[in-house]
Each structure stands twice: as structure tokens, then as C-alpha cells.
Protein backbone atom coordinates (compact mmCIF):
# COMPACT_ATOMS: atom_id res chain seq x y z
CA UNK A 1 0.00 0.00 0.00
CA UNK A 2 3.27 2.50 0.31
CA UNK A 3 3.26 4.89 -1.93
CA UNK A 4 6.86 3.74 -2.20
CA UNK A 5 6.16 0.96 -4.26
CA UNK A 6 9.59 0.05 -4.44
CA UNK A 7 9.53 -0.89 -0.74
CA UNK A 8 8.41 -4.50 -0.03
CA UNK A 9 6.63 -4.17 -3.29
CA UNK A 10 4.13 -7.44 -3.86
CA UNK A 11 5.30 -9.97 -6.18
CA UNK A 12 2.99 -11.75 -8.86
CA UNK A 13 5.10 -14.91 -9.32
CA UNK A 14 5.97 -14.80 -4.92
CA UNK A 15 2.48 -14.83 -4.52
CA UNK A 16 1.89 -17.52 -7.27
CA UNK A 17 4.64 -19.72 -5.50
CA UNK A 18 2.38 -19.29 -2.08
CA UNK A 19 -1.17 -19.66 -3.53
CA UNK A 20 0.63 -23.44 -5.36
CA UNK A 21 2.10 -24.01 -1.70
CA UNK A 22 -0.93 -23.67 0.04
CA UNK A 23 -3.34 -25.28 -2.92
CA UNK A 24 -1.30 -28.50 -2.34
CA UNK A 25 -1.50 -28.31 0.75
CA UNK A 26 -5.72 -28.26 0.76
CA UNK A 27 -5.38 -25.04 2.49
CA UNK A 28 -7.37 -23.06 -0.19
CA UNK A 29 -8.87 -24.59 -3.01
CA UNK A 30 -6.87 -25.95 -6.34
CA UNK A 31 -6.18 -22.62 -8.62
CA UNK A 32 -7.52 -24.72 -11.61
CA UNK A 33 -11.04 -23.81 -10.33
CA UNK A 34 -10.29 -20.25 -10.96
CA UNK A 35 -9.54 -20.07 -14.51
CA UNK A 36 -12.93 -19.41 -15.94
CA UNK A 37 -13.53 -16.86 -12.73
CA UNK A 38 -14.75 -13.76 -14.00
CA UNK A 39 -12.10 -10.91 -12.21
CA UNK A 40 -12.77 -7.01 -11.75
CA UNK A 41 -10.14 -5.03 -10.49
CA UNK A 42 -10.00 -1.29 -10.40
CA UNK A 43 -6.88 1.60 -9.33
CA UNK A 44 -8.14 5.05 -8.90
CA UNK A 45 -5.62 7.44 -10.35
CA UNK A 46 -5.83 9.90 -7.77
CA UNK A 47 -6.02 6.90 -5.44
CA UNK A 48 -2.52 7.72 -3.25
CA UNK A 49 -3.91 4.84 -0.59
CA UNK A 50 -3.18 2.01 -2.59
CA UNK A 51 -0.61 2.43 -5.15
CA UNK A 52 -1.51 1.50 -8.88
CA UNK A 53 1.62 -0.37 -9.02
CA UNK A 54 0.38 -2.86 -6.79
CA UNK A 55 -3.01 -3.41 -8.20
CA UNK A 56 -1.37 -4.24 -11.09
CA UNK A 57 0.45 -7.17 -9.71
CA UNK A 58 -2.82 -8.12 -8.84
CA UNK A 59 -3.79 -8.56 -12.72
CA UNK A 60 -0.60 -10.32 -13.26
CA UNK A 61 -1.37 -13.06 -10.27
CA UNK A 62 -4.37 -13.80 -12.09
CA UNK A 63 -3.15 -13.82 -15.45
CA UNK A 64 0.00 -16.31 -14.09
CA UNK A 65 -3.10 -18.66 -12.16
CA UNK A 66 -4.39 -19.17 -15.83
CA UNK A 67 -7.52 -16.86 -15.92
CA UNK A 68 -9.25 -16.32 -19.46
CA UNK A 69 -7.77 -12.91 -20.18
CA UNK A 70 -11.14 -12.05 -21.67
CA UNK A 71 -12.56 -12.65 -18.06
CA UNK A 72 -10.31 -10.28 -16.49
CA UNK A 73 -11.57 -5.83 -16.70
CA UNK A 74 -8.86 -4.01 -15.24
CA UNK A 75 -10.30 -0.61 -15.13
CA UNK A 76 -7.29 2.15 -14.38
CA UNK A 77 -7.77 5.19 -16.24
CA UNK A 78 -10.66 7.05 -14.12
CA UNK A 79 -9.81 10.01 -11.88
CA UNK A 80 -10.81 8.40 -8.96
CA UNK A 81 -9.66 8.63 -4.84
CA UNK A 82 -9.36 5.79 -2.73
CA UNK A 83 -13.26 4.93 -2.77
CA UNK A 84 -16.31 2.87 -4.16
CA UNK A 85 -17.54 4.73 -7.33
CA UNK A 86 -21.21 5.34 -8.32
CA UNK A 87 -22.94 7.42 -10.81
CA UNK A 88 -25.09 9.90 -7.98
CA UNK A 89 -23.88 9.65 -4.71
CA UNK A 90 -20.95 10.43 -2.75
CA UNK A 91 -17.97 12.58 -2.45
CA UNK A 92 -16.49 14.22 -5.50
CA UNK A 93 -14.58 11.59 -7.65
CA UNK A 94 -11.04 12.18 -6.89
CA UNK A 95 -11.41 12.44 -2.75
CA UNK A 96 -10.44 9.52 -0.45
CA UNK A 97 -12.04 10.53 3.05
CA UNK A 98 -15.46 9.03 4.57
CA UNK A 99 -17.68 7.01 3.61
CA UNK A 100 -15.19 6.36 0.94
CA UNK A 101 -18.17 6.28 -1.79
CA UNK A 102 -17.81 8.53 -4.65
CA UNK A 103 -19.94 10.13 -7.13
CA UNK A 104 -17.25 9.73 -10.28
CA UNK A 105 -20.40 9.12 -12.80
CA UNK A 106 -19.56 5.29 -12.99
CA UNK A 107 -21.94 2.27 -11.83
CA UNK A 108 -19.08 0.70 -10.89
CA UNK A 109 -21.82 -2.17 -8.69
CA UNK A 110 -23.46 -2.78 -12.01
CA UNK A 111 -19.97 -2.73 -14.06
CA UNK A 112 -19.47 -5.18 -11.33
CA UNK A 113 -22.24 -7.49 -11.54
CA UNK A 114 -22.24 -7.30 -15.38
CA UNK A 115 -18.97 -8.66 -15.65
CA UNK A 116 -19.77 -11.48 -13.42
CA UNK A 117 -23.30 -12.76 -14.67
CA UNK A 118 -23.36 -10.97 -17.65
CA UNK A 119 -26.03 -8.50 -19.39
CA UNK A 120 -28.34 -7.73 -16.95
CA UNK A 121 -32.04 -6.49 -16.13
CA UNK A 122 -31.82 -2.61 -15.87
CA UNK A 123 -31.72 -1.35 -12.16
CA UNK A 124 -35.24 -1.09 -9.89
CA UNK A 125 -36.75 0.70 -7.20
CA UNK A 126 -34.72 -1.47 -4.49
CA UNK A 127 -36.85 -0.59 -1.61
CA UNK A 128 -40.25 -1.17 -3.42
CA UNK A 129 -39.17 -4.86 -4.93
CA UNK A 130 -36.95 -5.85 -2.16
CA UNK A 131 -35.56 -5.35 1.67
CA UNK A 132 -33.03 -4.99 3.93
CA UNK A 133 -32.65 -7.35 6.74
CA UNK A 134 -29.94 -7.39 9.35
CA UNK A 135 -28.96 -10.21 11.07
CA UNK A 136 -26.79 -11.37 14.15
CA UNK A 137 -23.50 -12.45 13.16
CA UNK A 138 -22.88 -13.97 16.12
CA UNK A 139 -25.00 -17.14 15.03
CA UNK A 140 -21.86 -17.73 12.41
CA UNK A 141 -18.19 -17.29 14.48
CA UNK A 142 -16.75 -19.92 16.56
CA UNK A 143 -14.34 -16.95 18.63
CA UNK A 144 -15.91 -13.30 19.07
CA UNK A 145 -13.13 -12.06 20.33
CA UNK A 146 -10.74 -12.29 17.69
CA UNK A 147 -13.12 -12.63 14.31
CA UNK A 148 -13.48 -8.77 14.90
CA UNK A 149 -16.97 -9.54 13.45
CA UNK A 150 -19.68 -7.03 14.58
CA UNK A 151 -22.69 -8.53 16.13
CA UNK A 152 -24.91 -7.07 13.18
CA UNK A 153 -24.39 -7.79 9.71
CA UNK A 154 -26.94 -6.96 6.80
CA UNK A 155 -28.47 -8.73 3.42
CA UNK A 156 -30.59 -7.27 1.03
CA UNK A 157 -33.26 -9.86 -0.37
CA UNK A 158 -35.34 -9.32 -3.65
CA UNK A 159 -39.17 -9.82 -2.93
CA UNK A 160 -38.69 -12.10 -5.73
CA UNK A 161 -36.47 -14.62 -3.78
CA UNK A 162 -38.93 -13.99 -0.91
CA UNK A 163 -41.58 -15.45 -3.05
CA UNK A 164 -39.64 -18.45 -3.68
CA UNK A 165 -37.30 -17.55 -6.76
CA UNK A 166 -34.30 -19.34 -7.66
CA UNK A 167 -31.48 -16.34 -6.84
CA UNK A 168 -27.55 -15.78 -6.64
CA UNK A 169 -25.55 -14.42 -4.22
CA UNK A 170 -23.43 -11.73 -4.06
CA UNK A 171 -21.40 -11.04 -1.07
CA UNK A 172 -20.01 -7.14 -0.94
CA UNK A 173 -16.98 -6.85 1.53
CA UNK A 174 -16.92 -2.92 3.05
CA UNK A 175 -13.46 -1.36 2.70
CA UNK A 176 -11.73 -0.16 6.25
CA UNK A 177 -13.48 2.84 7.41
CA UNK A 178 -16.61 2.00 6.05
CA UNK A 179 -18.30 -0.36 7.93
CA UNK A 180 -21.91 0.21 9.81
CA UNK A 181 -20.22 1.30 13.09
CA UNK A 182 -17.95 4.22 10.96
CA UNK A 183 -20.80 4.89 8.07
CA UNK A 184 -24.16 4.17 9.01
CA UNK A 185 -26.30 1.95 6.41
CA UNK A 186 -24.29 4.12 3.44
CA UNK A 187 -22.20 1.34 1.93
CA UNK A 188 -25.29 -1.15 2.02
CA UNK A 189 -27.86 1.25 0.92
CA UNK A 190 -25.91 3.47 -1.28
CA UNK A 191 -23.64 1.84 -2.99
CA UNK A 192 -25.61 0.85 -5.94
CA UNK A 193 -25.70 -2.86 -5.45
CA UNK A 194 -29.30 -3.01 -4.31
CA UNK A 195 -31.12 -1.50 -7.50
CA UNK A 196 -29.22 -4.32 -9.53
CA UNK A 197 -30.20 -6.96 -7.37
CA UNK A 198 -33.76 -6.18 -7.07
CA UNK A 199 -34.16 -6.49 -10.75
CA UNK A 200 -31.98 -9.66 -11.05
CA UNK A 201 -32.97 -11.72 -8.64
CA UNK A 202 -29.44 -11.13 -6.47
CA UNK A 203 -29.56 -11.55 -2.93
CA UNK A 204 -26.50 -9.12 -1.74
CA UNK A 205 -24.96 -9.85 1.98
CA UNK A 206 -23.49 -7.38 3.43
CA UNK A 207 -20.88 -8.91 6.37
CA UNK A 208 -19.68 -6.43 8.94
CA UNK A 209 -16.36 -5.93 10.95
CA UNK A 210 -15.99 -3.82 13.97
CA UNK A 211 -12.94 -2.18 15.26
CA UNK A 212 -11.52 -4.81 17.90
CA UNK A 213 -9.43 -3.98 20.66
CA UNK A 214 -5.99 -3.61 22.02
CA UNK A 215 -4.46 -7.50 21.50
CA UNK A 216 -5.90 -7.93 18.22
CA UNK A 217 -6.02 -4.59 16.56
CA UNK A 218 -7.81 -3.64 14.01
CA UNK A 219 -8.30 0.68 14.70
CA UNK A 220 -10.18 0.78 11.31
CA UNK A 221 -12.53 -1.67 10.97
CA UNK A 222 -10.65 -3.82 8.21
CA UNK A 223 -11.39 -6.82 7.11
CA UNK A 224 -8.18 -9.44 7.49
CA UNK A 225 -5.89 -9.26 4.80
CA UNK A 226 -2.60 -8.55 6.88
CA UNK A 227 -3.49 -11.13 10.03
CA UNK A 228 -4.78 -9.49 12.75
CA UNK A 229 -6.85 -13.13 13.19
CA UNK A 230 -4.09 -15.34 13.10
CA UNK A 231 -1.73 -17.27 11.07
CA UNK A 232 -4.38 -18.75 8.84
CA UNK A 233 -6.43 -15.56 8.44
CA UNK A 234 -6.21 -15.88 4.30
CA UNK A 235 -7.40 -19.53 4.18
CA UNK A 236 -10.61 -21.52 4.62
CA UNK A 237 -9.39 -22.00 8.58
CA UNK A 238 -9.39 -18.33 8.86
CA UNK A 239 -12.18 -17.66 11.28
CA UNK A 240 -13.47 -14.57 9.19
CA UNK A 241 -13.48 -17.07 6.12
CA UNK A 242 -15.11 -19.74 7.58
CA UNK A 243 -17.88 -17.01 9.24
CA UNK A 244 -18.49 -16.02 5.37
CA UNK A 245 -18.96 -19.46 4.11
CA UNK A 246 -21.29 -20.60 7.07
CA UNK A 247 -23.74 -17.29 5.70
CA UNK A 248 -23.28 -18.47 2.60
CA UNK A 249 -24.24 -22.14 2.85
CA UNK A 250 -27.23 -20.82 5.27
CA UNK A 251 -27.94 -18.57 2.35
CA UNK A 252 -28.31 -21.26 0.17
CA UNK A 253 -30.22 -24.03 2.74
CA UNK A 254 -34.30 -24.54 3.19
CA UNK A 255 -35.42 -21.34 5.75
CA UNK A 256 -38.78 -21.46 7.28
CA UNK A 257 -41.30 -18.88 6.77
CA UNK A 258 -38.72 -17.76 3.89
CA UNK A 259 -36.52 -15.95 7.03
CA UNK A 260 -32.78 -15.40 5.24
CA UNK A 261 -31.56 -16.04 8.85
CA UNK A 262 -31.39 -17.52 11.95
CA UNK A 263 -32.60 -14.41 13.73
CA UNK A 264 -33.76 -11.45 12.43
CA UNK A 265 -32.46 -7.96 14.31
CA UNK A 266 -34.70 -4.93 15.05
């Protein structure tokens, strides 16, 4: 993240030597399975948080794994801060300060979701044709403590999967600084997602991470990419991982009364 990019810089082929290490090792899943993955990645240029140089060895990991070039949008040419981009809402586009949601005239959630599942429904009235619900997220973590995992974590379900719909799911992971406790309900109501999914039958979850305290710190309310969790914090032990994949399988289980989890939250 250094803006001297020549310090400790990340390394396509390193992390390629890793991810084969750790695939063989049934720590994370074989990299064959990601080759027909569909892969957006975006660098703000005025982004001065997270250098451009080290997004881009993010393209090249994925172009050493295997992935179908043609699957892979590398968007790098917009005049963008350090921030999640929509078409009406927000800061002005080249800012990186809270809630970290800019108005740079891009849909990047539907630019998103596009490149994923392909051409899509056009966006709908997401609180007339679907809802909000917020959930404990305690029902999902085996250690409180450390997970960093706020008790309250959100989904936003078409009325169309209420009815009974076959749907997908997408699961949006806030940026630091911009979970519920720092921003309110702004990255899960305004971030554009929502109006996509209502029309697309898309059931978005929104996860949630809280600042944690002094012995595993987390100030910022980040998910784990640098280990604050523990040693396994990247791979399917990592108790943040394994929380997302429990609300995922629950996601896609039989619910009673057509309740998207265990208990609902006021």
C-alpha cells in the first residue's frame, strides 16, 4: 500500500509460488477452479492509498493462475480517490475521506455485476421490490473475540427470492473505514448494489467488521488481509473465512417462513 512501491513491493510470481504451496496443501482450493472466474479489479488514479503499481500485480497473479484474459476488466484510467464509485452519490470523484463512496459518474456495482453474470435487467426501485434485513452475526463465528466480526451484519433480499425464486448471491466486503459502526447503512444502501439486485434476482450480503481492541487490533474496521486473526487468516481456517462461508451455505439451505436467517435484528 506504500506509496513507495519500491519498498516491499508485492510480487505476482511470490504470490503464485504461495497460492501453489498452500493449494497443495488443501489449504485453499486448487487454482484450476479459478480459470474461468470472472475478475474485476480497479486503481483510482488519484487513489494515493493504494498504489496503482500494486493493483497491477494483482492482474498479473491472475493472469500467471491461468484466468481467461477475456474474463479479467482491469479498469485504471478514471480520476478516482481511494473509494467505491457510483454514478449519484458520494464525495467528488477524486477524494479519499469518509464514507469512501464517490460520485465519479460510474456504476461501478453494475460494471461489477455485469462482468460477473453478464447482461443484466436494468436497475429497480430497491426498496419497493426488495428489503433490507440485518442479522446477528454472532449465530456464524466460533471466537468473538478475535473474528473482529460485529454482532450485526446486513443482506438485502429481492421480494422475488422472498416469493420463492431461484437467486444468486453476491457477497459485498466494506473497505476499512466504512463499515456500519464508521458509516451508518451508506455502503449497504448506497452503494448501488441493491437496484441491480432487485431487478436480477441477487440476494446481496453485506458482512460487517468492527474495530476490535488492544491485542488484536484492528483501529479501522478492516477486514483481514494482513493477520490481525491469526496465522491462517487468508485460508478456509481463517475464522473470518469460515464465518463467510457458514452465511453463505445458510444462504443457500431450506429457511422457514422464507426468514434469510437464523434471527432477524430490530
Amino acid at each position: 500500500m506504500s506509496p513507495f512501491f519500491w519498498i516491499n513491493q508485492p510480487d505476482a510470481g511470490t504470490s503464485l509460488k504461495f497460492a501453489k504451496q498452500h493449494a497443495e496443501e488443501e489449504k485453499i482450493d486448487h487454482l484450476a477452479n479459478m480459470e474461468n472466474d470472472k475478475i474485476y479489479i480497479f486503481s483510482g488514479t488519484k487513489d494515493n492509498t493504494v498504489s496503482g503499481n500494486v493493483v497491477a500485480q494483482t492482474k498479473a497473479f491472475y493472469v500467471l493462475v491461468g484466468v481467461n484474459s477475456n474474463n479479467i476488466h482491469y479498469v485504471n484510467n478514471v480520476k478516482a480517490g481511494h473509494a467505491f464509485l457510483t454514478d449519484n452519490y458520494g464525495n467528488k470523484c477524486g477524494i479519499s475521506k469518509a464514507p469512501f463512496i464517490n460520485d465519479c459518474d460510474l456504476d461501478q456495482a453494475g460494471a461489477i455485476l455485469e462482468h460477473i453474470y453478464g447482461k443484466l435487467t436494468p436497475p429497480t426501485d430497491p426498496a419497493k421490490n426488495g428489503k433490507i434485513i440485518a442479522f446477528s452475526q454472532r449465530d456464524f463465528i466460533t471466537s468473538s473475540t478475535k473474528a473482529s466480526l460485529s454482532d450485526t451484519g446486513y443482506v438485502y433480499v429481492p421480494n422475488t427470492c422472498i416469493r420463492g425464486s431461484t437467486c444468486k448471491t453476491h457477497i459485498a466486503l466494506h473497505g476499512c473505514l466504512q463499515s456500519s459502526d464508521k458509516i451508518g447503512d451508506q455502503y449497504y444502501s448506497d452503494t448501488g448494489y441493491n437496484k441491480w439486485a432487485a431487478s436480477n434476482n441477487i440476494i446481496v450480503l453485506y458482512p460487517q467488521v468492527k474495530k476490535s481492541g488492544l491485542f488484536y487490533p484492528n483501529p479501522n474496521s478492516c477486514w483481514d488481509w494482513w493477520g490481525y486473526t491469526g496465522k491462517d487468516y487468508y485460508n478456509r481456517n481463517g475464522i473470518q473465512m469460515a464465518a463467510l462461508m457458514r452465511m453463505l451455505k445458510h444462504l443457500s439451505g431450506k429457511r422457514n417462513a422464507n426468514k434469510y436467517f437464523l434471527k432477524e435484528t430490530e
